[in-house]
Protein backbone atom coordinates (compact mmCIF):
# COMPACT_ATOMS: atom_id res chain seq x y z
CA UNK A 1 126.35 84.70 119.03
CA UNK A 2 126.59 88.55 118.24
CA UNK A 3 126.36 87.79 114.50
CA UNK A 4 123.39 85.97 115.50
CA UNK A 5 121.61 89.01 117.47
CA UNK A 6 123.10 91.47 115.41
CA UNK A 7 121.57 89.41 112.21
CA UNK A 8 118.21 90.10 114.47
CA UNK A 9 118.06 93.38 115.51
CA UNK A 10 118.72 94.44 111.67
CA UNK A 11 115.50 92.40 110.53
CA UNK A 12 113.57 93.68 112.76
CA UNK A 13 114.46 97.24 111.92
CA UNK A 14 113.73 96.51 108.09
CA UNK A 15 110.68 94.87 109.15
CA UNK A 16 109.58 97.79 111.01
CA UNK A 17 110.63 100.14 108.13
CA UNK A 18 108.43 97.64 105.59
CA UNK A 19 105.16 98.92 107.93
CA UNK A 20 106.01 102.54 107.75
CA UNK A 21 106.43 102.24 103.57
CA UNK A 22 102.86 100.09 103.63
CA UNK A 23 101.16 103.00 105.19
CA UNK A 24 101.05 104.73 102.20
CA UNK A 25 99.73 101.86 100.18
CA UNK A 26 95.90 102.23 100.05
CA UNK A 27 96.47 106.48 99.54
CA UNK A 28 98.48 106.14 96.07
CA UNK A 29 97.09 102.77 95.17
CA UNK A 30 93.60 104.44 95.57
CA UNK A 31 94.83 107.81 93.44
CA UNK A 32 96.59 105.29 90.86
CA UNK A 33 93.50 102.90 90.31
CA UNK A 34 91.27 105.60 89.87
CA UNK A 35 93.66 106.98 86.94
CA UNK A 36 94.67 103.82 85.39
CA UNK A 37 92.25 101.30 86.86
CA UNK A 38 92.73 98.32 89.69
CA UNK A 39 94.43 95.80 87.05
CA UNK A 40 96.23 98.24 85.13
CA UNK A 41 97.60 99.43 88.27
CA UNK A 42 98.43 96.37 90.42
CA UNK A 43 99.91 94.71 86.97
CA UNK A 44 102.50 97.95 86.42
CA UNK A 45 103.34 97.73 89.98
CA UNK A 46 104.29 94.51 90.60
CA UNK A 47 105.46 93.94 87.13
CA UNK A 48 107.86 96.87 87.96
CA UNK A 49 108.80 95.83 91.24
CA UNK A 50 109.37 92.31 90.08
CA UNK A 51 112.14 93.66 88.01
CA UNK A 52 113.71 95.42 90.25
CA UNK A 53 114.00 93.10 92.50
CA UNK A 54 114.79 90.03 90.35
CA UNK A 55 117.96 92.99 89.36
CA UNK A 56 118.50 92.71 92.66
CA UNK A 57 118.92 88.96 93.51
CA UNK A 58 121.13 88.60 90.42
CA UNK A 59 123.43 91.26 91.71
CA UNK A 60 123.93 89.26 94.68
CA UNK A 61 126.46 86.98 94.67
CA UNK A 62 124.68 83.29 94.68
CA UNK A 63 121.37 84.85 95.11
CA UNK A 64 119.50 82.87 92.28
CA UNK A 65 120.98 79.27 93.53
CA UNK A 66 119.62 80.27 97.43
CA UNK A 67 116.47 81.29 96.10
CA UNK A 68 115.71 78.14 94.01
CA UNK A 69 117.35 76.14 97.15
CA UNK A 70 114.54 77.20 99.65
CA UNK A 71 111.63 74.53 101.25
CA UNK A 72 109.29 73.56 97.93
CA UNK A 73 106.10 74.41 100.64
CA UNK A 74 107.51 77.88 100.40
CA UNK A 75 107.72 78.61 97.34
CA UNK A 76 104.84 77.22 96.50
CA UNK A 77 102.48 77.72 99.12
CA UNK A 78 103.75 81.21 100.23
CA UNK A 79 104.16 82.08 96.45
CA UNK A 80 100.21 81.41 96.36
CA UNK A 81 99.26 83.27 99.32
CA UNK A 82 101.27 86.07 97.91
CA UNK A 83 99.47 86.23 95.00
CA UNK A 84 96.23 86.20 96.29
CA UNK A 85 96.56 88.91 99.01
CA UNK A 86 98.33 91.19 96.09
CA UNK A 87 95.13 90.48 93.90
CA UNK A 88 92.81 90.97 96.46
CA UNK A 89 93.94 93.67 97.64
CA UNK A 90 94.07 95.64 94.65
CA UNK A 91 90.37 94.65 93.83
CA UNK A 92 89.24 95.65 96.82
CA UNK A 93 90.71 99.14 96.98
CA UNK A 94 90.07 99.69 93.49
CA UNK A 95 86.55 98.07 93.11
CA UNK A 96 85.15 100.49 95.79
CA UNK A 97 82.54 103.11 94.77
CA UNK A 98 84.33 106.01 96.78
CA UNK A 99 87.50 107.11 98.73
CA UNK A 100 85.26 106.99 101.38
CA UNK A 101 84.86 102.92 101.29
CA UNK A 102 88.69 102.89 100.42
CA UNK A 103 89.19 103.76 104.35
CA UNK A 104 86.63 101.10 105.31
CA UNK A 105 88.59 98.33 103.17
CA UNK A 106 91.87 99.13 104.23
CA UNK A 107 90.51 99.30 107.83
CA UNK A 108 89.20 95.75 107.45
CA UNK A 109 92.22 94.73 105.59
CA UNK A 110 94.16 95.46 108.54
CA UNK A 111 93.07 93.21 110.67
CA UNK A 112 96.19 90.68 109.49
CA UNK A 113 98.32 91.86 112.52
CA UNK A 114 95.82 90.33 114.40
CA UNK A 115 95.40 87.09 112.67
CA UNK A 116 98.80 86.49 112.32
CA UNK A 117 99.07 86.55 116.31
CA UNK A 118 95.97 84.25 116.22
CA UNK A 119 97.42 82.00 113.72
CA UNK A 120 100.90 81.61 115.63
CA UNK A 121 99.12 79.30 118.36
CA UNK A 122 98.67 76.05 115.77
CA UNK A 123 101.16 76.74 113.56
CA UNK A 124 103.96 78.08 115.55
CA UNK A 125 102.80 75.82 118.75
CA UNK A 126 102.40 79.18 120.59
CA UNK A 127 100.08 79.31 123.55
CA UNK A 128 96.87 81.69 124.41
CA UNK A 129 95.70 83.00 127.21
CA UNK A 130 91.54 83.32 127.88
CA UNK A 131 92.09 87.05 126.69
CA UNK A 132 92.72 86.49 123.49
CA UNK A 133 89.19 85.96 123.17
CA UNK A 134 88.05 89.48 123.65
CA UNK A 135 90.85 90.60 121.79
CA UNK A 136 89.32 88.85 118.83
CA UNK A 137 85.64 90.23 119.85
CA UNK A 138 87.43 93.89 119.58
CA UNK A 139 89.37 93.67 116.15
CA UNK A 140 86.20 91.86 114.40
CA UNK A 141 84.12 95.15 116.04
CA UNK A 142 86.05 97.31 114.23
CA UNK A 143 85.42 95.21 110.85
CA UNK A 144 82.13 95.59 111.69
CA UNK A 145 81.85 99.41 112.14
CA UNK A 146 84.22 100.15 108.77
CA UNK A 147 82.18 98.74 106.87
CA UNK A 148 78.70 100.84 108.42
CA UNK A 149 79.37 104.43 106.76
CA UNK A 150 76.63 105.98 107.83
CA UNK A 151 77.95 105.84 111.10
CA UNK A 152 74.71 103.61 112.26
CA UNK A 153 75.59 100.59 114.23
CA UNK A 154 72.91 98.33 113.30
CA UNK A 155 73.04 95.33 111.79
CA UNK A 156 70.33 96.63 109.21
CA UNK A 157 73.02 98.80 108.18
CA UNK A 158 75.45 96.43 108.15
CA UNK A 159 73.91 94.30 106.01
CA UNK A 160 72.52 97.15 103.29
CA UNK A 161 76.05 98.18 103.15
CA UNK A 162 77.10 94.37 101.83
CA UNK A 163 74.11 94.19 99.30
CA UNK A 164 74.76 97.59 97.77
CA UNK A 165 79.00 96.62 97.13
CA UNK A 166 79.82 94.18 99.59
CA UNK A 167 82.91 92.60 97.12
CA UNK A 168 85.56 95.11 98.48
CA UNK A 169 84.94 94.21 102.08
CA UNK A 170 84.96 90.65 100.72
CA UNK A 171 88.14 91.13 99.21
CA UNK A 172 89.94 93.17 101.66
CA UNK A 173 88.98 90.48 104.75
CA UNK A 174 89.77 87.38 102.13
CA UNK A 175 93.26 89.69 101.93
CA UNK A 176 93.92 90.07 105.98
CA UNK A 177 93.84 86.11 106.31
CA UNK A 178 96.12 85.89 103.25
CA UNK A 179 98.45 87.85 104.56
CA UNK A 180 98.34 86.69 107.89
CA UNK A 181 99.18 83.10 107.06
CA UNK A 182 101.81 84.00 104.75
CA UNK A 183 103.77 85.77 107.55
CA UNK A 184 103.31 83.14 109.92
CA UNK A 185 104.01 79.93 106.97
CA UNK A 186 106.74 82.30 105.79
CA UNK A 187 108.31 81.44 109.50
CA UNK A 188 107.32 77.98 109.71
CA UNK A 189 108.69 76.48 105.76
CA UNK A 190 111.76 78.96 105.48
CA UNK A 191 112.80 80.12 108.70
CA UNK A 192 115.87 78.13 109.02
CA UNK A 193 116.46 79.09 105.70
CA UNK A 194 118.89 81.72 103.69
CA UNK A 195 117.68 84.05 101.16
CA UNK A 196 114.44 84.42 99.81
CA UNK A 197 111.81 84.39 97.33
CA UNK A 198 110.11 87.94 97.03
CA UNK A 199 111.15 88.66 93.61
CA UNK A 200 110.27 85.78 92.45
CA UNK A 201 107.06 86.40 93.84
CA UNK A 202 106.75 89.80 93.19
CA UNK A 203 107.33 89.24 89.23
CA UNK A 204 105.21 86.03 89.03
CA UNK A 205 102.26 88.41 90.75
CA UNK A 206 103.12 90.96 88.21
CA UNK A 207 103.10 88.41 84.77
CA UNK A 208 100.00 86.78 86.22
CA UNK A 209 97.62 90.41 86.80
CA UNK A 210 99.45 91.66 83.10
CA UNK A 211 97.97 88.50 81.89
CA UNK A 212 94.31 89.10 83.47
CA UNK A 213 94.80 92.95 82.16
CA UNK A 214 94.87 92.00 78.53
CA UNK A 215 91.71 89.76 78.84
CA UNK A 216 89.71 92.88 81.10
CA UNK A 217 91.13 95.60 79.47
CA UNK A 218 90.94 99.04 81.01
CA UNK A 219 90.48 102.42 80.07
CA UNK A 220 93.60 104.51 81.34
CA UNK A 221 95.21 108.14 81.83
CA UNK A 222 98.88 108.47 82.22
CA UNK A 223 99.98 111.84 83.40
CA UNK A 224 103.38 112.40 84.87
CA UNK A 225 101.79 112.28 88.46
CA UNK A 226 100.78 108.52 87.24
CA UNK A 227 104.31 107.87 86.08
CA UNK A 228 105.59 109.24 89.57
CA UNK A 229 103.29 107.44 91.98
CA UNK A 230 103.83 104.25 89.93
CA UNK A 231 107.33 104.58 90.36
CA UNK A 232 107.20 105.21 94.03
CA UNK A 233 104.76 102.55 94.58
CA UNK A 234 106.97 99.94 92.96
CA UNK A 235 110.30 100.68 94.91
CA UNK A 236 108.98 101.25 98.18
CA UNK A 237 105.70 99.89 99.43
CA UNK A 238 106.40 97.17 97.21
CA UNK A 239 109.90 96.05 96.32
CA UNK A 240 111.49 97.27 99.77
CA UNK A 241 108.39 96.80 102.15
CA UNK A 242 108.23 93.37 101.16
CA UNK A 243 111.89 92.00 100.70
CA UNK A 244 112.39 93.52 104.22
CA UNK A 245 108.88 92.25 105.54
CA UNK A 246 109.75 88.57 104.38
CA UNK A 247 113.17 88.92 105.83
CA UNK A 248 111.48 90.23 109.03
CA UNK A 249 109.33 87.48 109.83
CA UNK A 250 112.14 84.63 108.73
CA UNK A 251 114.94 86.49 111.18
CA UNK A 252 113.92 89.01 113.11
CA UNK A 253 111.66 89.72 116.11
CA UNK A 254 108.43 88.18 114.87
CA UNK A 255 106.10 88.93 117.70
CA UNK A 256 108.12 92.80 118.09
CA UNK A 257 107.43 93.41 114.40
CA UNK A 258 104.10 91.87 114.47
CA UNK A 259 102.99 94.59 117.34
CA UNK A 260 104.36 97.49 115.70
CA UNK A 261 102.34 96.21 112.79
CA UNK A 262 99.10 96.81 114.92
CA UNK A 263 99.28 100.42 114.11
CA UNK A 264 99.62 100.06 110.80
CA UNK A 265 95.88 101.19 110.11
CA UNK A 266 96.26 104.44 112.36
CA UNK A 267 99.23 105.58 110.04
CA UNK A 268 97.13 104.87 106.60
CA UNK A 269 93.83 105.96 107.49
CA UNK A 270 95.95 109.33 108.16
CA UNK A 271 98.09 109.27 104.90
CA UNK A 272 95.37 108.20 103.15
CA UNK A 273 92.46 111.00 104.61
CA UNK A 274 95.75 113.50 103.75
CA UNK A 275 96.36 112.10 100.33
CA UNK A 276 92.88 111.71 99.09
CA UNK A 277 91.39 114.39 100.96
CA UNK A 278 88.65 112.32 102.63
CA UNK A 279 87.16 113.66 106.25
CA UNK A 280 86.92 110.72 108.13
CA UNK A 281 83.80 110.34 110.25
CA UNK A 282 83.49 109.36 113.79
CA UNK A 283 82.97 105.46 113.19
CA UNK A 284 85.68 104.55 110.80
CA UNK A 285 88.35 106.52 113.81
CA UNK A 286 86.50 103.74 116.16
CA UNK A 287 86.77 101.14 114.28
CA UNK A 288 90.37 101.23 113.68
CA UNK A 289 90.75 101.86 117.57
CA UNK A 290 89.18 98.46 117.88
CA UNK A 291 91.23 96.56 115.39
CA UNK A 292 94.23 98.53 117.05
CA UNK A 293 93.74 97.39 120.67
CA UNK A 294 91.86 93.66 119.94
CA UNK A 295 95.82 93.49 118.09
CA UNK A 296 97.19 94.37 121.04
CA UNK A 297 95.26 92.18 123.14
CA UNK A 298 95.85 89.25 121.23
CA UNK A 299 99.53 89.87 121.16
CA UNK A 300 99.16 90.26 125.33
CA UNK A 301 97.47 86.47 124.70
CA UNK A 302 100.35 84.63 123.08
CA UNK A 303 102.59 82.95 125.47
CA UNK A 304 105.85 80.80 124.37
CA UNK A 305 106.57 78.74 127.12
CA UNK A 306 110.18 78.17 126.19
CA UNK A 307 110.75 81.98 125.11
CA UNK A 308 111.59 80.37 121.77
CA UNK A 309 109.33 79.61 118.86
CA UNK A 310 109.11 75.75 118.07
CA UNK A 311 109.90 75.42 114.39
CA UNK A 312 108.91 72.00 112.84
CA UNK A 313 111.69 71.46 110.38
């Protein structure tokens, strides 16, 4: 039993330190893509990271045969979802037209705390209060007013803002619900389950955008602050952030980890406004209030009437 808690507690510590490292995603991702590009980047990333980590689960004694034992639906269908949010994401931040829209996508990318609460009640049989409604209303608000940058809340606005580059927002929100149902799938297909897939995923994510690189090639400039930031980006908002994410939500405190997650867009519009030197205006601090407490609301909203998630096996 104190294997068992201690087992626990240690997930949800890693899966707490994965948030912290993702904070600092959009700022370098943003400063890499606009030296390299968004393909070059994502590709050198995860192809990097994928190494590592593949290193990694060879190292470990019986790490390949527990890997290649785990649920088919999660390898597959998590695998998938993996890939997608990685490509959209990186599309997204690199595909907008300023550092300026780069806060506005990873705003609206960050409303997957959120929907990962929201998709807990059919897939995890959890339960929701009436509340959860407004908590909804408030973290959709706030995808609404990061994507206004004139700081105009009309829908006029709103709408100009979509036909001018509306593909980043489309990206980053097509990213959130990604990501959201791979954390809560992740749960639900490999729970019960030991070891895990992230470097397979990681380097399959990698092959697949080097692949899509050579086809849309991209004009590049490697500096040693490239070589640097690549580096970092690979180990730890990548390798580490998500081996200890995906161990998080199998193990740990799911609905703990899930809350801490909600301030996940407070700490990288920061990091990001420091980083890229952006002054953030009034709306975009607003907006990530909103998606910050409509998170918290929803999490408020999920009731487990046993105190124990219901796992179909």
């Amino acid at each position: 039993m104190k294997t068992s808690i201690s087992q626990e507690n240690l997930s949800t510590i890693l899966g707490i330190l994965a948030i912290l490292f993702w904070g600092t995603t959009i700022a370098f991702s943003r400063s890499l893509t606009e030296q390299l590009g968004p393909l070059t980047t994502a590709s050198w990333i995860y192809l990097l990271s994928g190494i590592w980590s593949c290193i990694y689960l060879i190292s470990k004694p019986g790490g390949i045969k527990k890997t290649f034992q785990l649920p088919i639906l999660y390898l597959i269908g998590c695998g998938a979802l993996f890939v997608f949010y990685m490509v959209c994401l990186y599309l997204a931040v690199g595909l907008a037209f300023s550092r300026e829209q780069v806060i506005e996508v990873s705003i609206i990318n960050y409303l997957w705390p959120g929907l990962t609460l929201v998709f807990s009640l059919p897939i995890l049989h959890k339960k929701g209060k009436i509340t959860l409604i407004p908590g909804v209303v408030l973290a959709f608000s706030g995808f609404y007013l990061a994507t206004v940058n004139s700081g105009m809340f009309s829908w006029n606005v709103f709408k100009g803002n979509f036909q001018i580059n509306y593909l980043p927002y489309l990206l980053a929100f097509m990213a959130a619900i990604s990501w959201g149902l791979y954390s809560i799938l992740t749960r639900r297909w490999a729970g019960h389950a030991e070891g895990g897939a992230v470097p397979i995923f990681l380097l399959v994510t990698g092959l697949i955008l080097t692949t899509i690189r050579f086809m849309f090639p991209e004009e590049s400039y490697w500096t040693p602050r490239v070589v640097v930031e690549l580096l970092y980006m690979s180990v730890f908002p990548t390798f580490l952030a998500y081996t200890f994410w995906d161990r998080a939500m199998r193990k740990g405190n799911i609905i703990l980890v899930a809350s801490f997650s909600y301030f996940t867009p407070l700490l990288s519009i920061i990091i990001s406004s420091l980083y890229l030197q952006v002054v953030i205006k009034t709306n975009l601090w607003i907006a990530c209030g909103l998606v910050i407490v409509g998170a918290v609301i929803c999490k408020f909203s999920i009731v487990d009437i046993n105190k124990k998630e219901l796992i179909s096996k």
